[in-house]
Protein backbone atom coordinates (compact mmCIF):
# COMPACT_ATOMS: atom_id res chain seq x y z
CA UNK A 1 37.73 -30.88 -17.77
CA UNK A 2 37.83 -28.12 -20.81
CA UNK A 3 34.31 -26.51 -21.04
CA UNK A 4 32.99 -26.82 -24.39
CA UNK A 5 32.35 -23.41 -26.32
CA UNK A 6 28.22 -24.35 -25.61
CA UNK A 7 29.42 -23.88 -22.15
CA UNK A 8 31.05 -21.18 -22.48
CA UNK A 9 28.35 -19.20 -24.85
CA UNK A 10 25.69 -20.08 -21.82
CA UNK A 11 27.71 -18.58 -18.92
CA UNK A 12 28.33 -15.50 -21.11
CA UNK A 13 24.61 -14.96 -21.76
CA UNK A 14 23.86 -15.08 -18.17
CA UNK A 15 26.26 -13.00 -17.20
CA UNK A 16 25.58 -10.74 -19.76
CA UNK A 17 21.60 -10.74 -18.17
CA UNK A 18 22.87 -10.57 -14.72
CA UNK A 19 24.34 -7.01 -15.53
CA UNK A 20 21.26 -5.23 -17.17
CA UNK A 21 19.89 -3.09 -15.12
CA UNK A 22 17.20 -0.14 -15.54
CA UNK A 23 16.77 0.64 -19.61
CA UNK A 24 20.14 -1.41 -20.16
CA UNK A 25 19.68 -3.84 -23.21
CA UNK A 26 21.84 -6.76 -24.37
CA UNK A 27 21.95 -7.52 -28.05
CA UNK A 28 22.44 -10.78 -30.13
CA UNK A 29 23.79 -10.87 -33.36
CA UNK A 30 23.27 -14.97 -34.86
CA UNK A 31 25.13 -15.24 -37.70
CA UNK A 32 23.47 -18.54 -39.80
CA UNK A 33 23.14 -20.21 -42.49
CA UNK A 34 19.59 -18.56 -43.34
CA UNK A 35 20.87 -15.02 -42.92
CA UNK A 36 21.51 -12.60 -39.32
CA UNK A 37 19.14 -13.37 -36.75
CA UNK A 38 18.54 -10.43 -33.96
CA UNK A 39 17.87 -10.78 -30.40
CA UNK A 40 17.01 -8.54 -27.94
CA UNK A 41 16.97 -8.90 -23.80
CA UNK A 42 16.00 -6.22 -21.36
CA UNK A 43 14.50 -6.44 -17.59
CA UNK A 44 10.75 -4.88 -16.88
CA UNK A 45 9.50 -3.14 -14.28
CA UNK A 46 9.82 -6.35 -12.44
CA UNK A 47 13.44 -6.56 -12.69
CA UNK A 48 12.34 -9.77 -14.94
CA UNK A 49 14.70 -10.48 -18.26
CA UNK A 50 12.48 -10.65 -21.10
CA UNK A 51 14.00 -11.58 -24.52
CA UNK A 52 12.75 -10.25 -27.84
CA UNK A 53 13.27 -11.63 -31.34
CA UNK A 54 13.29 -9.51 -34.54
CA UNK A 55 12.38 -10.55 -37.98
CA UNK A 56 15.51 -12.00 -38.94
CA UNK A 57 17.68 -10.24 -41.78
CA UNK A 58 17.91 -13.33 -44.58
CA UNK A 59 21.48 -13.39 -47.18
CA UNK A 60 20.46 -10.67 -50.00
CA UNK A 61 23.43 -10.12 -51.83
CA UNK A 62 27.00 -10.12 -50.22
CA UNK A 63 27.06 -10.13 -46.53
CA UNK A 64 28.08 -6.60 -45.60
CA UNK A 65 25.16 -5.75 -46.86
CA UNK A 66 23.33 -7.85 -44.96
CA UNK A 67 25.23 -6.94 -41.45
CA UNK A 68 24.57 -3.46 -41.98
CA UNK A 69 20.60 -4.46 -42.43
CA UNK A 70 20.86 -6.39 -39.18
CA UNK A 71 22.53 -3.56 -37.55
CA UNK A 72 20.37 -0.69 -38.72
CA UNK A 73 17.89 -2.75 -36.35
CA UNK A 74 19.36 -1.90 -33.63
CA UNK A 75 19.99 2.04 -34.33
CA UNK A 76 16.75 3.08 -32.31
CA UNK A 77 18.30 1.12 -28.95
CA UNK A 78 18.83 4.13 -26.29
CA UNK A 79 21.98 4.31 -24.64
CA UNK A 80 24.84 2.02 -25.45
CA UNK A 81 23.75 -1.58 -24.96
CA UNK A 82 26.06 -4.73 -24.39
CA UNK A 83 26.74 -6.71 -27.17
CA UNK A 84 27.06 -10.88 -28.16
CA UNK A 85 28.05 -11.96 -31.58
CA UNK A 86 27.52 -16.01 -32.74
CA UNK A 87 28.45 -17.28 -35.86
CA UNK A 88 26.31 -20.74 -36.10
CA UNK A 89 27.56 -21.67 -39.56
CA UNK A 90 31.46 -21.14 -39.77
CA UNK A 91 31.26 -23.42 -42.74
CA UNK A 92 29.14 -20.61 -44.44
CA UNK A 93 31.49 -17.49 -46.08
CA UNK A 94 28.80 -15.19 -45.53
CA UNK A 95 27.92 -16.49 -42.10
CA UNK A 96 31.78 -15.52 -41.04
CA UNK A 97 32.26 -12.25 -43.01
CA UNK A 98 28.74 -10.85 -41.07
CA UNK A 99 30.25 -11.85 -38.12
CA UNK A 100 33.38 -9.46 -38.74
CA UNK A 101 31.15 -6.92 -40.33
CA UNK A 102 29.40 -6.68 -36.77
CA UNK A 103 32.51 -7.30 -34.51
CA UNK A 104 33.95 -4.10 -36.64
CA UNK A 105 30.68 -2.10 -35.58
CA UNK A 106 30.54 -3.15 -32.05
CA UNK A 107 34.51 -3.86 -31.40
CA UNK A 108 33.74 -4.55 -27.65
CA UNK A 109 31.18 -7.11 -27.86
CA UNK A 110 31.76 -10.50 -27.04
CA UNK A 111 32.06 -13.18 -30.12
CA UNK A 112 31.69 -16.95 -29.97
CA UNK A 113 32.00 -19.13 -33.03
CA UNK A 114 29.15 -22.53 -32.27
CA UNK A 115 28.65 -24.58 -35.27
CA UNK A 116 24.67 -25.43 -35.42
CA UNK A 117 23.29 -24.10 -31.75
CA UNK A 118 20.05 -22.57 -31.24
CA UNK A 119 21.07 -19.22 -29.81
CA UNK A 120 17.68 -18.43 -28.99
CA UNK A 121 17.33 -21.76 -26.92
CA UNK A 122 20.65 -20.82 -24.97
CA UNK A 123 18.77 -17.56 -24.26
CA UNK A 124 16.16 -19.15 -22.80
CA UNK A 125 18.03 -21.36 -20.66
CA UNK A 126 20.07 -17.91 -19.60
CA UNK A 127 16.94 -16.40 -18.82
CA UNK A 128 15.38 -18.40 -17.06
CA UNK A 129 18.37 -19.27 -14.92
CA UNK A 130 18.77 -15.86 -13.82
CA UNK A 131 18.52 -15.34 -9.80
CA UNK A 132 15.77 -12.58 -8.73
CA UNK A 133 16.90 -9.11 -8.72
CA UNK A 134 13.82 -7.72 -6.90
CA UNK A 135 11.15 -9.70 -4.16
CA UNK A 136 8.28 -10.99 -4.60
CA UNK A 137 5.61 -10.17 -2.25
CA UNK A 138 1.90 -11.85 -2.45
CA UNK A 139 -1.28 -8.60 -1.76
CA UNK A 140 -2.64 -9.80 1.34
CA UNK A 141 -5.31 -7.80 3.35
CA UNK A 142 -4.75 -7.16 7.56
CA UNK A 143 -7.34 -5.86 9.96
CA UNK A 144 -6.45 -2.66 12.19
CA UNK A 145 -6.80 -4.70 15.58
CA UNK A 146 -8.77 -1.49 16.91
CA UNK A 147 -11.35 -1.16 14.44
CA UNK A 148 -11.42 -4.02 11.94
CA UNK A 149 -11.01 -1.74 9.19
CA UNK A 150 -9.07 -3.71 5.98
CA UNK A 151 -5.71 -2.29 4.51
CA UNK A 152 -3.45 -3.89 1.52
CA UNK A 153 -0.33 -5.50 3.17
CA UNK A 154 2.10 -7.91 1.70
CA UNK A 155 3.28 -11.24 2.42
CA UNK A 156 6.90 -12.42 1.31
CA UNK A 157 7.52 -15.38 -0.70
CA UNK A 158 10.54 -14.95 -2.91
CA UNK A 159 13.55 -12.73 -1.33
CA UNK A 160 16.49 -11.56 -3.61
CA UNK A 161 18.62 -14.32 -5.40
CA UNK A 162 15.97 -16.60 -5.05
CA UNK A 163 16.14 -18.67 -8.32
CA UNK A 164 14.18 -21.60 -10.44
CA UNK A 165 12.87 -24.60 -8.57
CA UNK A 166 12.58 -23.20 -4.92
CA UNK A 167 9.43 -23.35 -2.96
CA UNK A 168 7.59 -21.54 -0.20
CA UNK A 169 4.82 -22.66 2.29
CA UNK A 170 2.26 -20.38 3.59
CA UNK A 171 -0.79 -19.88 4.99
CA UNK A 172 -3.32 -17.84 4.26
CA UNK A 173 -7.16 -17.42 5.59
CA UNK A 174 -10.18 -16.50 2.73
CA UNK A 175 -13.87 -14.51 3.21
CA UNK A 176 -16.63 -15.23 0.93
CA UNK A 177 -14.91 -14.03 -2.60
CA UNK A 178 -16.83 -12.57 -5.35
CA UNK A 179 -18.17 -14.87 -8.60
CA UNK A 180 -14.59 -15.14 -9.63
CA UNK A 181 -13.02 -16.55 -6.41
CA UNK A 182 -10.13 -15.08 -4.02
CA UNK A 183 -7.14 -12.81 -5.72
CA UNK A 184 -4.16 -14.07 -5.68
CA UNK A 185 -1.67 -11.17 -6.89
CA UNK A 186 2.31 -11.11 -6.36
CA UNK A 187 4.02 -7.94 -6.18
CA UNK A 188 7.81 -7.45 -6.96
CA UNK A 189 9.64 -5.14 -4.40
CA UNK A 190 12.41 -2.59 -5.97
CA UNK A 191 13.76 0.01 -2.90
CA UNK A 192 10.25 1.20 -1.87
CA UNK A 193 7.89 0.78 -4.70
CA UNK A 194 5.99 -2.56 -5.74
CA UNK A 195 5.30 -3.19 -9.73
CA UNK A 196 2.55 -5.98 -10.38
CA UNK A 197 4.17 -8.91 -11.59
CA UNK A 198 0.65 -11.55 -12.36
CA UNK A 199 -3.22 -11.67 -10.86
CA UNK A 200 -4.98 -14.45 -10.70
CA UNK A 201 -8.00 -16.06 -8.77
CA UNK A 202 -8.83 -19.26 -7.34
CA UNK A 203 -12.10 -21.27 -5.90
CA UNK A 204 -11.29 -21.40 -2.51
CA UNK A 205 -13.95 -22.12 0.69
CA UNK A 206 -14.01 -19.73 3.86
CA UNK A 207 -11.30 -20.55 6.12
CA UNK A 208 -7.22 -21.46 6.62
CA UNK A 209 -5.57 -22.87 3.88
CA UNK A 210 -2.04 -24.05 2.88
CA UNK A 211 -0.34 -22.92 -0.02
CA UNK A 212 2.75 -23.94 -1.48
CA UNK A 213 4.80 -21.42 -3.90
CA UNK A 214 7.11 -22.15 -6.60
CA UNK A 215 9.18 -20.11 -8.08
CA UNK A 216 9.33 -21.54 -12.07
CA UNK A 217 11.47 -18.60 -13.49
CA UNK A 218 11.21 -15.18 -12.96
CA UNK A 219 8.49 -13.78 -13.67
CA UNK A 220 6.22 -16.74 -12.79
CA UNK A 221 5.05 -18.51 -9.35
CA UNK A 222 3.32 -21.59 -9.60
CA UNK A 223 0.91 -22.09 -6.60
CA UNK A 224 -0.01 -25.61 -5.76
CA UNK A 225 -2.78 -26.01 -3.45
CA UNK A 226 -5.11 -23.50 -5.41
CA UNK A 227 -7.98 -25.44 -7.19
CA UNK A 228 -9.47 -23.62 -10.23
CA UNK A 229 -6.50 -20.53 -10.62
CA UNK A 230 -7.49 -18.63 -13.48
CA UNK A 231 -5.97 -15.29 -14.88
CA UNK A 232 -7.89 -12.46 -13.71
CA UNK A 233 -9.07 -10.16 -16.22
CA UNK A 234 -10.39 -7.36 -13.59
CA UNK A 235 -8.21 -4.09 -13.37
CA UNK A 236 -5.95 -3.93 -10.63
CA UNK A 237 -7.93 -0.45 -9.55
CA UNK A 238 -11.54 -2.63 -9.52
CA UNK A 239 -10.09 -4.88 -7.30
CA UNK A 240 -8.42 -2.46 -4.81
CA UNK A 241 -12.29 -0.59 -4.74
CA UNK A 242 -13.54 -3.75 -4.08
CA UNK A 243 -12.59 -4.22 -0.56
CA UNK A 244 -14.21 -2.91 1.65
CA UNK A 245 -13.56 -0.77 4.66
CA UNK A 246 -14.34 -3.55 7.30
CA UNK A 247 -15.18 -7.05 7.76
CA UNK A 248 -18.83 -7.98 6.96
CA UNK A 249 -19.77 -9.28 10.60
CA UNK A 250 -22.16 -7.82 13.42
CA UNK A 251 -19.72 -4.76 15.68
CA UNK A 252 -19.57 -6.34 19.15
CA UNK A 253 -19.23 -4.09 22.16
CA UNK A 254 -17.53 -0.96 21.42
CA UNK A 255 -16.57 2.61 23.47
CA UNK A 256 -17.11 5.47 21.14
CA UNK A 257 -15.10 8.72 22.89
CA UNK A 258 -16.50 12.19 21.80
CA UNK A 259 -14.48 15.36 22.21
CA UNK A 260 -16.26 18.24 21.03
CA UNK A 261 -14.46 21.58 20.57
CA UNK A 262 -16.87 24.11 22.50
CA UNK A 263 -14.83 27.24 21.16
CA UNK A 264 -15.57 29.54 18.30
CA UNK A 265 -18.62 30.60 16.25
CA UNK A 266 -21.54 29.36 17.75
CA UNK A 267 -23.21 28.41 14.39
CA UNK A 268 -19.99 26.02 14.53
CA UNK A 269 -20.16 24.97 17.64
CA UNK A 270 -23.96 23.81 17.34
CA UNK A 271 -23.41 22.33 13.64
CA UNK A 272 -20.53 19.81 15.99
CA UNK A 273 -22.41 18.70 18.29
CA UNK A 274 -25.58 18.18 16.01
CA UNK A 275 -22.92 15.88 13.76
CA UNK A 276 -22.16 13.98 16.43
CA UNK A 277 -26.00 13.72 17.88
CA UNK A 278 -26.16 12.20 14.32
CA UNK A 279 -24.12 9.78 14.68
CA UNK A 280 -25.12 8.95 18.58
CA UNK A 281 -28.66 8.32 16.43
CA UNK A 282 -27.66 5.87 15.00
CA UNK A 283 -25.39 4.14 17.03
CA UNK A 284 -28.99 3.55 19.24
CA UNK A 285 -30.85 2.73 16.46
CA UNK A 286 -27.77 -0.10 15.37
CA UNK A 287 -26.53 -1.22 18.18
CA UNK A 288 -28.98 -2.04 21.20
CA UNK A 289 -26.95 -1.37 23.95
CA UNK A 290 -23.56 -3.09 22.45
CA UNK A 291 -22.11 0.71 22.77
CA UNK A 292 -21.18 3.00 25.12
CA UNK A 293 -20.56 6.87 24.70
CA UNK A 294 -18.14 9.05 26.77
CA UNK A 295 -18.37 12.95 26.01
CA UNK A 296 -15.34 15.44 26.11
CA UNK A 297 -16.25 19.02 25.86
CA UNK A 298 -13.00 21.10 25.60
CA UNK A 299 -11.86 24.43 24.25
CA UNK A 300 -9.11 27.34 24.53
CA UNK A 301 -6.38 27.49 27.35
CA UNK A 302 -6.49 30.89 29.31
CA UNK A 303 -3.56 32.92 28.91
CA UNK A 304 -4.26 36.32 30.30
CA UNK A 305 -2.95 36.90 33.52
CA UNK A 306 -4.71 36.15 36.94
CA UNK A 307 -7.74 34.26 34.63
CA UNK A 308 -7.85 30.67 35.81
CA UNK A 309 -7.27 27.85 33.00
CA UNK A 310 -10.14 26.01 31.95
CA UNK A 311 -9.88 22.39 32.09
CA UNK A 312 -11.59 20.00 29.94
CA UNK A 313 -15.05 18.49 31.16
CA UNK A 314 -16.72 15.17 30.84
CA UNK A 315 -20.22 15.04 30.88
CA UNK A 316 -20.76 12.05 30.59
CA UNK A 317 -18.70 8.88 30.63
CA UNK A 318 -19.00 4.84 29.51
CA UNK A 319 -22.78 6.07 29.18
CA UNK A 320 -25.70 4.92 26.60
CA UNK A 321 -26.61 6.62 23.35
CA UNK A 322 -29.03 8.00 24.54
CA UNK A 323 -27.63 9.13 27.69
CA UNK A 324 -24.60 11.00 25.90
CA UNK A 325 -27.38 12.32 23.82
CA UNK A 326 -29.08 14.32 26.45
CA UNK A 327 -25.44 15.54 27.56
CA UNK A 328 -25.20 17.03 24.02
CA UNK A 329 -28.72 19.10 24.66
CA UNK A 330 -27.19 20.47 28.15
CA UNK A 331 -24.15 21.54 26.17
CA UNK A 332 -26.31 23.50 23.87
CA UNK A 333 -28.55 24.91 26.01
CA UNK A 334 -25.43 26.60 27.98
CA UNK A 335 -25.20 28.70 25.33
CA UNK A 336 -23.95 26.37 22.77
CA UNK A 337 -20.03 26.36 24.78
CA UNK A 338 -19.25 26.82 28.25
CA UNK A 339 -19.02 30.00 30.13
CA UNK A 340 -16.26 32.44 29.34
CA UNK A 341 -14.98 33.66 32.72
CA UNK A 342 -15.56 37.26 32.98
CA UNK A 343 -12.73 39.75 31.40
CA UNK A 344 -11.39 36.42 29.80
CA UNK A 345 -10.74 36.15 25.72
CA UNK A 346 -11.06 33.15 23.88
CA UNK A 347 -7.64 32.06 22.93
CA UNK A 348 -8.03 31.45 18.91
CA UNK A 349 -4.71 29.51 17.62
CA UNK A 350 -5.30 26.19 19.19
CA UNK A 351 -7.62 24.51 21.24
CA UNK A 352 -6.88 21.75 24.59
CA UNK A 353 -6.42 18.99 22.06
CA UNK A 354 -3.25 17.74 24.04
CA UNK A 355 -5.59 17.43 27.35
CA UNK A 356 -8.26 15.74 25.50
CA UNK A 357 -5.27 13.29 24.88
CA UNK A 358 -3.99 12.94 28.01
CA UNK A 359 -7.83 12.95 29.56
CA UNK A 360 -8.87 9.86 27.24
CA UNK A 361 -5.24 8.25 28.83
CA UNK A 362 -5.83 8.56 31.83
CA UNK A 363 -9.35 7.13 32.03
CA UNK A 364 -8.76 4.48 29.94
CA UNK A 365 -5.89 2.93 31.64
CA UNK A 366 -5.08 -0.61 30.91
CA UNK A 367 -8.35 -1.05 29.82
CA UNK A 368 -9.10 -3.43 26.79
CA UNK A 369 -12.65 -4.91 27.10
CA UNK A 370 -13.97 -3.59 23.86
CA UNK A 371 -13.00 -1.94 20.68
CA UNK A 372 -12.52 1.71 21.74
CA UNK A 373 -12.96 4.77 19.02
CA UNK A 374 -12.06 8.51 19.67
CA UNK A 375 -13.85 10.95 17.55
CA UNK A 376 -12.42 14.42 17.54
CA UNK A 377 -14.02 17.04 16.38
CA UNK A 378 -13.38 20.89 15.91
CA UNK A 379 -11.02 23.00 13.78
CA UNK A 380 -7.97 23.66 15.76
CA UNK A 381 -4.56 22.22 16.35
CA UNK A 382 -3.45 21.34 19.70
CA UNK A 383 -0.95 23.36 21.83
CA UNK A 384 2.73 22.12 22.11
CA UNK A 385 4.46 21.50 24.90
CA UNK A 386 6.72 24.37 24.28
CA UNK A 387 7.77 27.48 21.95
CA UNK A 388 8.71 26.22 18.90
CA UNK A 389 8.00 27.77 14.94
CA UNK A 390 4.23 27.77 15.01
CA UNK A 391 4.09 30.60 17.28
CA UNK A 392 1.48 28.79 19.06
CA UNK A 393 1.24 29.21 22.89
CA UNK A 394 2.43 26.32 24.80
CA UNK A 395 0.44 24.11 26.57
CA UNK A 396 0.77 25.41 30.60
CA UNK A 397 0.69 21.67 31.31
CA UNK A 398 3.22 20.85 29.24
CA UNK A 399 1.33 18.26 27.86
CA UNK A 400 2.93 16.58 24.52
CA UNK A 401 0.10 15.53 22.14
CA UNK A 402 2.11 14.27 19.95
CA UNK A 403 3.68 11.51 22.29
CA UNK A 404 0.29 11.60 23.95
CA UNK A 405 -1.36 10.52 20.30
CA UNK A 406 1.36 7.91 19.78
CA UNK A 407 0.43 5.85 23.11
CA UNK A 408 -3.35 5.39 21.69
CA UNK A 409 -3.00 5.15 18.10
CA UNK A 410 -2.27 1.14 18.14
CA UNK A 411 -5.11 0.58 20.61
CA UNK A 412 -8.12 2.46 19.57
CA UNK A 413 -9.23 3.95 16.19
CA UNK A 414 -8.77 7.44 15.85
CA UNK A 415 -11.84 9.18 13.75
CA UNK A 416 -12.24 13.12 13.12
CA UNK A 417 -14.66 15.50 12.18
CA UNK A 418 -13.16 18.64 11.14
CA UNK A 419 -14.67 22.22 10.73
CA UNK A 420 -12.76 22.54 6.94
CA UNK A 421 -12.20 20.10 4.59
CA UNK A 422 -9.08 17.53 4.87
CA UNK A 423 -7.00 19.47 2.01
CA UNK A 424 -7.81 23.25 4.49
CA UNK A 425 -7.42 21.27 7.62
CA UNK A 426 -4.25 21.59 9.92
CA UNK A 427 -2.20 18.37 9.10
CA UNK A 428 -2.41 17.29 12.83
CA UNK A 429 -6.32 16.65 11.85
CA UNK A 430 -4.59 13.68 9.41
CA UNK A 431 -3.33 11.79 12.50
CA UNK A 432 -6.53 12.60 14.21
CA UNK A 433 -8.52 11.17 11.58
CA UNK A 434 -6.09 8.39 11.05
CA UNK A 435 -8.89 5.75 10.52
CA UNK A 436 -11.53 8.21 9.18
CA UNK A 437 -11.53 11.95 8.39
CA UNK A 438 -14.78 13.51 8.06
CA UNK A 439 -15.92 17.43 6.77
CA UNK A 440 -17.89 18.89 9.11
CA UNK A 441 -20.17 20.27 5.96
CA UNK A 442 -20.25 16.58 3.64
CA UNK A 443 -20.24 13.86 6.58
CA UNK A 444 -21.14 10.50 5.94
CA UNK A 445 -22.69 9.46 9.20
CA UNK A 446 -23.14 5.67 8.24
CA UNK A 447 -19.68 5.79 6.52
CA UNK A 448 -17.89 6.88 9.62
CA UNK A 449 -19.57 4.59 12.18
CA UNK A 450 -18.26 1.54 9.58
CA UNK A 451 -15.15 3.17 9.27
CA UNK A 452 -14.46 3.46 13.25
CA UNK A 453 -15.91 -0.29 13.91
CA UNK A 454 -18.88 0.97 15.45
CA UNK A 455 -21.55 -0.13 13.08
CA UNK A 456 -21.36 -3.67 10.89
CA UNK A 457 -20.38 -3.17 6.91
CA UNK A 458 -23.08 -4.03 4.50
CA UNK A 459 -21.97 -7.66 2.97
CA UNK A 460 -19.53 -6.80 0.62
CA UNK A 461 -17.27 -9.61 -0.31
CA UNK A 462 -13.41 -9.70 0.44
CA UNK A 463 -11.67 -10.06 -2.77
CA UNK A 464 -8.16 -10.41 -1.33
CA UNK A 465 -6.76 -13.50 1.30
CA UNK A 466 -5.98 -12.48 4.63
CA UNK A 467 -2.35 -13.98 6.26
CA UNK A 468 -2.89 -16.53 8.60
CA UNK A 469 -1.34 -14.22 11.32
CA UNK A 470 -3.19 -11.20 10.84
């Protein structure tokens, strides 16, 4: 069967929409019986098509004059955009001479001759027949399975060449909301980098629920299953500060892990161990026995030759509050950090950091009865396993903190206090602090304790829906 030249006109238009890419437009020139209509497609940030229609350029006096009107709309367009010509009204002398007016200005551009079809409807259709360029992702929140704390995740819906019509079930699981309901907000994926494509909210009770996507063109999902969806009018950045750092529920047991670097000026040595006294405080005060404390007091290696190495100690461990409290008063009365053996010099580049590591390893084991925190805090950067740029000493275990750090980091939360503040700080303090990175001089005592899953957030609502698998 011969395609008709409606046929024809469509598949051009999409596959003239199918090439844009980045500031790429595509032009249409509709040459009518009322005069030179413009149109104008490019894709978003989205990697969506939207079309654009200029005031159209009515018959006023002959018709160059009127192409080169229609054309001088299009001077400003950056780059050199692709180009379809219609003539709608071949019947009309003016209609036809345009359309060689413009074919002479844009000799390349593709020209079609349809007797009384809506160009712009054609567009439309094009448009919205176009298959996705770029995923589409709905904002989901997931709990770190060590501490509870909340981070934005994503959950896929759409993947690339997805097109009109198809559908997607998930599952997703709500908190209380605020006044406006649960956010439902779809990202669209390009390489590494997400651009908002539509927010919205919906009335939905605590608990599972079962969602069912649509994709209706691109650029809009239809979500069935979502009573009372409503455009959101709140800023993307209000919603992101809105959720909070951890679930609003009661902390159930939990093993808070202390290592306290007894090295350096005494002033900082004391102002450590009365940050973490703070924070043992309160743990009593909010917990009631629902937490237990182990204590790590380390500090240099010993490098000088026939001086013994210093291991770490443990004053206490899997011991109360108030227990680990009185550990941190025998510390200090020691003379604030432990003995220096005689003719020994403290070591200043790096502290046992690495044997702290493989210490908290070792002790721990397989075990997984409660939610388990280590808090780190001092000022220096662990010693490698061997020479390398830093210049640092090597460890004379060998010990390898950083393969060390990667065997706890999925199962406990990893929470620093550091002497300077996190732009001074060594970067290894980062990857200490993973979960929360304090100053030593501006600590938020309740702030960390929330932040590490020791101590219970204070109701804020949960503005985003969890995945059912998180």
């Amino acid at each position: 069967m011969t395609e008709s030249g409606e046929d024809l006109l469509g598949k051009a238009l999409v596959a003239a929409i199918a090439e844009l890419a980045g500031p790429k437009i595509l032009l249409v020139f509709e040459s009518g019986a009322e005069g030179i209509a413009v149109l104008r497609v490019r894709r978003d940030e989205t990697g969506t098509p939207r079309g654009r229609a200029d005031h159209p350029v009515p018959w006023a006096g002959d018709a160059d004059v009127t192409a080169e009107r229609a054309l001088a709309i299009a001077e400003g367009i950056p780059g050199e955009p692709a180009v379809v010509i219609v003539c709608t009204a071949p019947e009309d002398g003016r209609a036809r001479r345009a359309m060689e007016c413009l074919h002479a200005a844009h000799p390349r551009a593709l020209a079609f001759t349809e007797a009384g079809e809506s160009v712009a409807e054609l567009l439309r259709q094009a448009i919205i027949d176009q298959p996705l360029t770029q995923s589409y992702e709905l904002v989901v929140l997931k709990r770190h399975p060590a501490t509870g704390q909340l981070r934005l995740a994503s959950l896929p819906l759409f993947g690339l060449e997805s097109r009109r019509g198809d559908r997607v079930e998930f599952a997703v699981r709500c908190e209380p909301g605020d006044e406006n309901g649960t956010v439902f907000a779809i990202t669209a994926w390009q390489a590494l980098r997400p651009a908002l494509l539509s927010v919205h909210t919906a009335e939905l009770p605590p608990g599972a629920h079962t969602i069912v996507a649509e994709l209706e063109r691109p650029g809009r999902v239809r979500f069935t299953g979502l009573p009372g969806l409503a455009r959101c009018d709140t800023t993307w950045e209000e919603l992101v500060a809105a959720v909070p750092q951890r679930l609003d529920r009661p902390a159930g047991p939990a093993h808070l892990i202390c290592a306290v670097q007894v090295s350096g000026p005494e002033e900082r040595v004391r102002a450590r161990l009365d940050r973490v006294g703070q924070l043992l405080s309160t743990l009593a005060d909010a917990q009631a026995g629902r937490t237990v404390v182990s204590l790590i007091a380390y500090g240099p290696h010993v490098f000088q030759r026939g001086a013994p190495d210093r291991p770490v100690t443990v004053p206490c461990w899997r011991s109360s509050p108030r227990r680990a409290q009185e550990a941190l008063l025998l510390l200090e009365e020691r003379h604030v950090r432990p003995p220096e053996a005689a003719g020994t010099r403290d070591y200043a580049y790096a502290a046992q950091v690495e044997d702290v590591l493989a210490e908290v390893t070792h002790r721990l084991g397989g075990d997984g009865r409660e939610r388990t925190a280590l808090l780190t805090v001092g000022d220096r950067p662990p010693h490698p396993p061997r020479a390398n740029a830093s210049e640092i000493l090597p460890c004379p275990r060998r010990l390898d903190w950083e393969a060390l750090l990667a065997g706890l980091e999925n199962r406990l939360a990893l929470g620093a206090i550091c002497d300077q503040p996190p732009e001074r700080a060594h970067p290894v303090w980062s990857r200490l602090g993973a979960a929360a990175l304090a100053h030593l001089d501006a600590m938020d005592v309740d702030e960390l304790g929330e932040a590490l899953g020791l101590v219970a957030s204070q109701g804020r609502r949960v503005p985003f829906p969890f995945s059912a698998a998180s």
